[in-house]
C-alpha atoms as a PDB file:
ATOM      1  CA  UNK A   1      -9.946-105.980 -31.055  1.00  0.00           C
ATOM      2  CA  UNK A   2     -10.386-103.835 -34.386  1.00  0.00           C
ATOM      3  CA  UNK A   3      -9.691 -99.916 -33.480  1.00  0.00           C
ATOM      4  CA  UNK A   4     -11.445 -97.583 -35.330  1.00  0.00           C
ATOM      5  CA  UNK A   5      -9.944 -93.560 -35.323  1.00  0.00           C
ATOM      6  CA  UNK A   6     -12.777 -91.027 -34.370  1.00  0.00           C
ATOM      7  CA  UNK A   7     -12.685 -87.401 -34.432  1.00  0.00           C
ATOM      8  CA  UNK A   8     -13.966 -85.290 -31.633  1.00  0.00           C
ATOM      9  CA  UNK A   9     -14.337 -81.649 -30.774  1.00  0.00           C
ATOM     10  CA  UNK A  10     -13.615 -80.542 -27.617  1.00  0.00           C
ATOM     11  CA  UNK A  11     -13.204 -77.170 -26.086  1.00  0.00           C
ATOM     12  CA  UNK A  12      -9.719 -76.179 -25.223  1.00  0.00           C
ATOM     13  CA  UNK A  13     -10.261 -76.032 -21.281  1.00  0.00           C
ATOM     14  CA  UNK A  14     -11.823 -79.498 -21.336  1.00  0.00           C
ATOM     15  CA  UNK A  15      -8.821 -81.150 -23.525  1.00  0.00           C
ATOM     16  CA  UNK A  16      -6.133 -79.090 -20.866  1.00  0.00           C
ATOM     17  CA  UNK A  17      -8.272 -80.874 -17.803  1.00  0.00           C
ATOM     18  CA  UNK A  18      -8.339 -84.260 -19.654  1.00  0.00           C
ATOM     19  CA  UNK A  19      -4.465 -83.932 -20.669  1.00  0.00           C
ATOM     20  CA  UNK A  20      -3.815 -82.674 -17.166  1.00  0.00           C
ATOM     21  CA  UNK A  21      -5.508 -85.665 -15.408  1.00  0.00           C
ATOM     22  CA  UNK A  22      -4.251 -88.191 -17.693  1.00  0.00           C
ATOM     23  CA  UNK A  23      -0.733 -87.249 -16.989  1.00  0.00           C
ATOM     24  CA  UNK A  24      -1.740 -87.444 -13.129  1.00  0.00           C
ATOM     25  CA  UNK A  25      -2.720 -90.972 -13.365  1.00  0.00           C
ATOM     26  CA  UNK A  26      -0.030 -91.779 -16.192  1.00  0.00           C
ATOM     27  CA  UNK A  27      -1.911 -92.255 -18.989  1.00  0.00           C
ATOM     28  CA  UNK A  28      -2.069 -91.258 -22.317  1.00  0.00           C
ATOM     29  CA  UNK A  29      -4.739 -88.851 -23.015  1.00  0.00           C
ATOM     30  CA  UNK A  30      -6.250 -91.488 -26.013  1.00  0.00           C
ATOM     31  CA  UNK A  31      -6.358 -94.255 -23.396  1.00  0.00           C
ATOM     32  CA  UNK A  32      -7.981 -91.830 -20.669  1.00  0.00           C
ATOM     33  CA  UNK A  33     -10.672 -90.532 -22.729  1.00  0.00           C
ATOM     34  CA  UNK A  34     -11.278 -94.382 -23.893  1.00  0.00           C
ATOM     35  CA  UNK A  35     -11.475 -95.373 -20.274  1.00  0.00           C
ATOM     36  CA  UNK A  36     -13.805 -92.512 -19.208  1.00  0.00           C
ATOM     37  CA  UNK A  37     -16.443 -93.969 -22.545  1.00  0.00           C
ATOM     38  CA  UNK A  38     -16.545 -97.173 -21.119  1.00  0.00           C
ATOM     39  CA  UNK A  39     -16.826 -96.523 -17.555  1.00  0.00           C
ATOM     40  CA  UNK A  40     -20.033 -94.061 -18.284  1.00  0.00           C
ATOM     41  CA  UNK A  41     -21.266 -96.818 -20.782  1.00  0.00           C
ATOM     42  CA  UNK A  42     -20.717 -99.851 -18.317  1.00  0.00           C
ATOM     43  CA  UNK A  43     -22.413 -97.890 -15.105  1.00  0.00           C
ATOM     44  CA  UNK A  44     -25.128 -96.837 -17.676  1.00  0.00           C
ATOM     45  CA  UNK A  45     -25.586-100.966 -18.325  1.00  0.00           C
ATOM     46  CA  UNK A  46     -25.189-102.044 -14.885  1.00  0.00           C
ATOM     47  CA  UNK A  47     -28.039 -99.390 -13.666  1.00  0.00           C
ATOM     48  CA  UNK A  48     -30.737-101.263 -16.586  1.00  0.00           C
ATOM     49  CA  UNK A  49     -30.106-104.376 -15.661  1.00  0.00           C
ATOM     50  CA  UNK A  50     -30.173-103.765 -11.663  1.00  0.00           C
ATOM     51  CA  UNK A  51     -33.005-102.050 -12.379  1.00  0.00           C
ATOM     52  CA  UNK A  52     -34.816-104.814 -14.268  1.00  0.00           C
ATOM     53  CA  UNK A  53     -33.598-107.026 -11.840  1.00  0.00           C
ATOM     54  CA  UNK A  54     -35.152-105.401  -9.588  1.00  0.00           C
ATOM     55  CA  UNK A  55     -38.372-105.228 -10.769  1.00  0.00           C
ATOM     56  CA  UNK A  56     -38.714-108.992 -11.848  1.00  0.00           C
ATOM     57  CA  UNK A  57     -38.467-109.206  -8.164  1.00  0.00           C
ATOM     58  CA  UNK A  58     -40.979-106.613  -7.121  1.00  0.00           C
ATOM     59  CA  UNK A  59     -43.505-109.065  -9.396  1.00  0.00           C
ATOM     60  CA  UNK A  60     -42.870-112.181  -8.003  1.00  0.00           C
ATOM     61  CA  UNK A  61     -43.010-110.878  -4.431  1.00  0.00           C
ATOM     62  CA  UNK A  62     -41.033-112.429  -1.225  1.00  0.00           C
ATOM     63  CA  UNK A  63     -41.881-115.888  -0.018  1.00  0.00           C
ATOM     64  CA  UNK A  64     -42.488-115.705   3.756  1.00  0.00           C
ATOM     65  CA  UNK A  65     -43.313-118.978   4.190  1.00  0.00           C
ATOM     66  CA  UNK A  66     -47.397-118.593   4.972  1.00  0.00           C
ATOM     67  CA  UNK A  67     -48.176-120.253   1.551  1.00  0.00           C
ATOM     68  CA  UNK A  68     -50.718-117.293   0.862  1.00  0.00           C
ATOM     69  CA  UNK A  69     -52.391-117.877   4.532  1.00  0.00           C
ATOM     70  CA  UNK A  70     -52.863-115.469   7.728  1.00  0.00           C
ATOM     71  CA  UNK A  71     -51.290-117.724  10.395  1.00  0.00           C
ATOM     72  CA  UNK A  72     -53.320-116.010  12.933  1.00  0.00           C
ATOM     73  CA  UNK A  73     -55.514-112.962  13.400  1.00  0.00           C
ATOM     74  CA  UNK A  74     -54.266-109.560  13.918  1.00  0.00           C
ATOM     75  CA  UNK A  75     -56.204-109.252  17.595  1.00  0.00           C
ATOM     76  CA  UNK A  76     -54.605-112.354  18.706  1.00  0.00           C
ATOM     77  CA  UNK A  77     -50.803-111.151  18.469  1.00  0.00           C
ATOM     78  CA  UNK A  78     -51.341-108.330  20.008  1.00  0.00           C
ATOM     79  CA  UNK A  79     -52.755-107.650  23.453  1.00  0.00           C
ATOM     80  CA  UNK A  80     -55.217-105.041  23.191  1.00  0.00           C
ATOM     81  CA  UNK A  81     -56.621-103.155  26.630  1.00  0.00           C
END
């Protein structure tokens, strides 16, 4: 995989956190921050695609097997007094 160096500004209490949790989970603090990008960029990803899943299936609707016909009348399921 080619690497490419990027330059980021960050304020002082955020790197501390970042440098504190990486050391937590022992980690450098490059491979934590890359790890962090890609987790918000994969959930991002997963969330459009789930959600255009989902609607493809709201369109073609649920097959419950009446082929598009009422199988009987409301009235005669139910007992009405």
């Amino acid at each position: 995989m080619n690497k490419r160096n990027l330059t980021v500004s960050l304020s002082y209490p955020l790197v501390r956190k970042a440098k504190e949790m990486a050391v937590r989970e022992d980690r450098s603090l490059n491979n934590y921050v890359r790890e962090a990008i890609e987790e918000k960029i994969d959930r991002s990803s997963g969330y459009a695609k789930a959600k255009k899943r989902q609607l493809a299936s709201l369109e073609r609707g649920l097959g419950l097997g009446t082929k598009g016909r009422k199988p009987a009348a409301r009235d005669d399921l139910h007992e009405r007094k």
